[in-house]
Protein backbone atom coordinates (compact mmCIF):
# COMPACT_ATOMS: atom_id res chain seq x y z
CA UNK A 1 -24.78 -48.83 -30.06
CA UNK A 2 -21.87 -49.49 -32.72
CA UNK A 3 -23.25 -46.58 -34.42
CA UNK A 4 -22.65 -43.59 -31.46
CA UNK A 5 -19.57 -45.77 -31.13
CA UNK A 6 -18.75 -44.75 -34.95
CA UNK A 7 -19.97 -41.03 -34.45
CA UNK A 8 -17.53 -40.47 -31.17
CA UNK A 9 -14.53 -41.67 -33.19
CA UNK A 10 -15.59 -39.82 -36.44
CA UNK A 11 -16.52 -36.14 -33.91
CA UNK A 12 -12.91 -36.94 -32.32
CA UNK A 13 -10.56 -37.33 -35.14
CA UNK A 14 -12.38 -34.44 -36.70
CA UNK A 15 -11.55 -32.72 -33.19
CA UNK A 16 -7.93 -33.91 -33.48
CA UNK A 17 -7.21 -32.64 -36.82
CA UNK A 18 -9.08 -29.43 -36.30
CA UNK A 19 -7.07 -28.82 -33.64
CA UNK A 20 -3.41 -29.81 -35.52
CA UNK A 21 -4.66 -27.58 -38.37
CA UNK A 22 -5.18 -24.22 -35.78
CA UNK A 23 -2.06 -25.18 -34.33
CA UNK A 24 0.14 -25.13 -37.46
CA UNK A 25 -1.89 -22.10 -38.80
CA UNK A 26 -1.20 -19.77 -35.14
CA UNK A 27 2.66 -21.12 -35.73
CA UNK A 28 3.03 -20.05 -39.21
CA UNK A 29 1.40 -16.64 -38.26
CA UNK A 30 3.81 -16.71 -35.07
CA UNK A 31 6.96 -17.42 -37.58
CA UNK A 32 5.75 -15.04 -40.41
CA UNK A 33 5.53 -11.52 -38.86
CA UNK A 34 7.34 -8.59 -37.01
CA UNK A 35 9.14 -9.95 -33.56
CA UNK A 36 10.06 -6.72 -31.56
CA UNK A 37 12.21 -6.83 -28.44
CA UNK A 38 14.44 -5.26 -26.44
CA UNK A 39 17.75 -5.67 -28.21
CA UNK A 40 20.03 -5.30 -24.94
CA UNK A 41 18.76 -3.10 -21.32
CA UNK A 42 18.69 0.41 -21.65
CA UNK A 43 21.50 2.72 -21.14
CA UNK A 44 21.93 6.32 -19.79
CA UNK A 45 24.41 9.29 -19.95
CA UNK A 46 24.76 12.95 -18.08
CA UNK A 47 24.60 15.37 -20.67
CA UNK A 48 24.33 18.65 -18.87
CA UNK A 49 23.69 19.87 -15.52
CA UNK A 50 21.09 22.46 -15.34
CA UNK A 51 22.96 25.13 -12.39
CA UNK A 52 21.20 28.59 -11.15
CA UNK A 53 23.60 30.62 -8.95
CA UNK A 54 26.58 27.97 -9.07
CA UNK A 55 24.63 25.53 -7.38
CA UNK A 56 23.38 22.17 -9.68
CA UNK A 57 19.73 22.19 -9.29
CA UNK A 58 18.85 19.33 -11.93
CA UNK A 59 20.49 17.08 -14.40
CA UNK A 60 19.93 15.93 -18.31
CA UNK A 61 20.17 12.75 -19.35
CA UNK A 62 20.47 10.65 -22.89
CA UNK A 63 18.25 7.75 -22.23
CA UNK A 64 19.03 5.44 -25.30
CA UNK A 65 16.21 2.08 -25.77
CA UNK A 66 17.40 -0.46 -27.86
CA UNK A 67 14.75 -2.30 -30.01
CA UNK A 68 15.30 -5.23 -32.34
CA UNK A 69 12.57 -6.80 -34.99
CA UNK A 70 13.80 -10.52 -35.26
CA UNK A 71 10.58 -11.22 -37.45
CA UNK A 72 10.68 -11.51 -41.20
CA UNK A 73 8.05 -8.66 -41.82
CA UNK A 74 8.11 -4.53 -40.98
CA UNK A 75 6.81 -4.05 -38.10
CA UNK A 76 3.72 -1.79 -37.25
CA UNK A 77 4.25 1.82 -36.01
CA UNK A 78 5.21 1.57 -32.51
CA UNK A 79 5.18 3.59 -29.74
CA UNK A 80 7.90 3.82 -27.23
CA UNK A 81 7.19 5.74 -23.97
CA UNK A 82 9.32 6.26 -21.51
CA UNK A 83 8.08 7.54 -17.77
CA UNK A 84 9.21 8.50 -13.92
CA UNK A 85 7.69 7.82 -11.36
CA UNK A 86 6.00 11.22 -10.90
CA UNK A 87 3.88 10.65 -14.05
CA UNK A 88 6.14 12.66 -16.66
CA UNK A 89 6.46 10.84 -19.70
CA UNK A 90 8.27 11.42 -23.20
CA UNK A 91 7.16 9.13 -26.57
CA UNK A 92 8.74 8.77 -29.92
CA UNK A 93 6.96 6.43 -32.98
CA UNK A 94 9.03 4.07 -34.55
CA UNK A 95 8.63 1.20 -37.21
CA UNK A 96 11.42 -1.53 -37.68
CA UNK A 97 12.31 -3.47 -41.01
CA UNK A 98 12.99 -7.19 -40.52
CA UNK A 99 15.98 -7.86 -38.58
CA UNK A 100 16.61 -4.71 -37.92
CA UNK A 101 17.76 -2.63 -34.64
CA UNK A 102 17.14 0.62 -33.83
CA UNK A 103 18.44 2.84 -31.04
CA UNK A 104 15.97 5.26 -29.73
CA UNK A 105 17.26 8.24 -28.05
CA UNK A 106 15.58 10.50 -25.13
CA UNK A 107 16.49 13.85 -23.93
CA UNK A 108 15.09 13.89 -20.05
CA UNK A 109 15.64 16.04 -17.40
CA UNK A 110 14.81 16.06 -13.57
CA UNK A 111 15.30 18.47 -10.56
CA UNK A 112 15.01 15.51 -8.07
CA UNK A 113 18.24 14.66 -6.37
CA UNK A 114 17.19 11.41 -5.62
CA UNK A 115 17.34 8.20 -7.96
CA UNK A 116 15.23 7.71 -10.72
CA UNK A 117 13.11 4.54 -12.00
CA UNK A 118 12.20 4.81 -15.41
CA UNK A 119 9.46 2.65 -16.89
CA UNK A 120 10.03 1.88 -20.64
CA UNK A 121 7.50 0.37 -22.92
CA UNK A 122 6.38 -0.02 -26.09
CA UNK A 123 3.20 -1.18 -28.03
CA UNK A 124 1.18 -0.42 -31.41
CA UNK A 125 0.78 2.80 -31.92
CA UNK A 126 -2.92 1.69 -33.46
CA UNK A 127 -5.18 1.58 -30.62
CA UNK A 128 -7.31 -0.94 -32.07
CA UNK A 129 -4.78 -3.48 -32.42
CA UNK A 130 -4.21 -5.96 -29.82
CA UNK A 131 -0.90 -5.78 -27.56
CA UNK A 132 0.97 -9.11 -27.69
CA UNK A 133 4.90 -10.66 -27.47
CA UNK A 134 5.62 -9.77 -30.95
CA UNK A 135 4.33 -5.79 -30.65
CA UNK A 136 4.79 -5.22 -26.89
CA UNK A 137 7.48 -5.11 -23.81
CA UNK A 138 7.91 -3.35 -20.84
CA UNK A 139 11.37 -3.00 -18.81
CA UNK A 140 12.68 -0.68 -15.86
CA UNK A 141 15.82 1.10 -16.03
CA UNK A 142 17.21 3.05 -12.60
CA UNK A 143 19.06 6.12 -13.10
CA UNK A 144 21.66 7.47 -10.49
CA UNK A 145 21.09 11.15 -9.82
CA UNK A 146 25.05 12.68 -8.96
CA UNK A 147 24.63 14.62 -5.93
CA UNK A 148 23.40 13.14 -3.19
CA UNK A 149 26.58 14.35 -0.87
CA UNK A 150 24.80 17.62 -0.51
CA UNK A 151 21.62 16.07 1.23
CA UNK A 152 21.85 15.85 4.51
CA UNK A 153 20.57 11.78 5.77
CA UNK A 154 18.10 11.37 7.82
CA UNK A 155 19.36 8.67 9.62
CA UNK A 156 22.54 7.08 11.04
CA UNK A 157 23.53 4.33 8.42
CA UNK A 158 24.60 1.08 10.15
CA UNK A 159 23.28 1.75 13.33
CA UNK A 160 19.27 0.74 12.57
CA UNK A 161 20.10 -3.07 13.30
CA UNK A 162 21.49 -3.31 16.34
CA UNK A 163 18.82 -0.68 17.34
CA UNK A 164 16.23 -2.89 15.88
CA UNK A 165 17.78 -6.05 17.70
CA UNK A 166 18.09 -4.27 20.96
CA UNK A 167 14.28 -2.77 21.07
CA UNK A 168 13.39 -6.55 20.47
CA UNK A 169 14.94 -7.48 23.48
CA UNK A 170 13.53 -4.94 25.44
CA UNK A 171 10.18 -5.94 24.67
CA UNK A 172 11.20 -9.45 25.16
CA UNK A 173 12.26 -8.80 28.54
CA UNK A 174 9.53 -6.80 29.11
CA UNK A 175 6.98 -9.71 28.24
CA UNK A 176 8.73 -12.04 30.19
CA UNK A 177 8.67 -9.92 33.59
CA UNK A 178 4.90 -9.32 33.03
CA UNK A 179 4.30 -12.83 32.97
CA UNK A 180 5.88 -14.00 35.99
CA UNK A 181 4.11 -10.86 37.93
């Protein structure tokens, strides 16, 4: 009996400090390396207006992404894709040195009068490596399309409530007549 007694302790202390020793080795591998992330949120500016026949009929647009590598190592090539939300999508490579920031600059364009939600990531540009907190982020940036005067609206703004409200009470009504029939 004393002597599984002697093997549990012996297995768990071996446990313990197997686990401390992982631990401190994943933290010095956390500490020692490339940490990329977004410096600051994304920014945009109206460059140009694309017009045919003195009417605008689309808009260009600096879209600047702000990376920083805290970490005290390079970090791998990276690539940094920005897409709409039709599917078009633009991608430059980059690599950081430790603590360095880098502005990344896109040209894009759209013909769609409507507001914009841009999806901006970035990850290894090596397939094979695995995506993690130090080589990967995502963020959203919404861009304001000028124009919208021209469109006509398809509704009347500030009247859906009380429309809302009084339908409710309609069928409300309604329920309550057809119950005491």
């Amino acid at each position: 009996m004393e002597m599984k007694i002697k093997f549990f302790i012996i297995g768990t202390l071996f446990l313990l400090l197997a686990c401390s020793f992982f631990t401190a080795t994943i933290s010095a591998a956390e500490r020692h390396g490339a940490n990329v992330s977004f410096a600051k949120e994304p920014t945009y500016e109206l460059v140009n207006r694309l017009t045919k026949n003195n009417k605008v009929i689309g808009w260009v647009f600096h879209i600047n992404v702000y990376l920083q590598n805290t970490g005290d190592r390079r970090s791998e090539e990276l690539i940094v894709n920005l897409s709409d939300e039709e599917g078009f999508s633009l991608m430059k490579q980059v690599i950081l040195e430790p603590d360095e920031n880098k502005t990344v600059t896109f040209t894009w364009s759209t013909i769609s009068s409507k507001d914009q939600q841009l999806t901006i990531k970035y990850f290894p540009a090596d397939l094979d490596t695995i995506w993690n907190k130090y080589n990967s982020g995502i963020t959203t940036l919404n861009v304001i399309v000028e124009g919208k005067d021209s469109i006509p609206a398809t509704g009347i703004p500030g009247f859906e409530i009380p429309l809302l409200m009084l339908t409710l009470i309609f069928i409300v009504l309604y329920q309550k007549k057809k119950k005491t029939l």
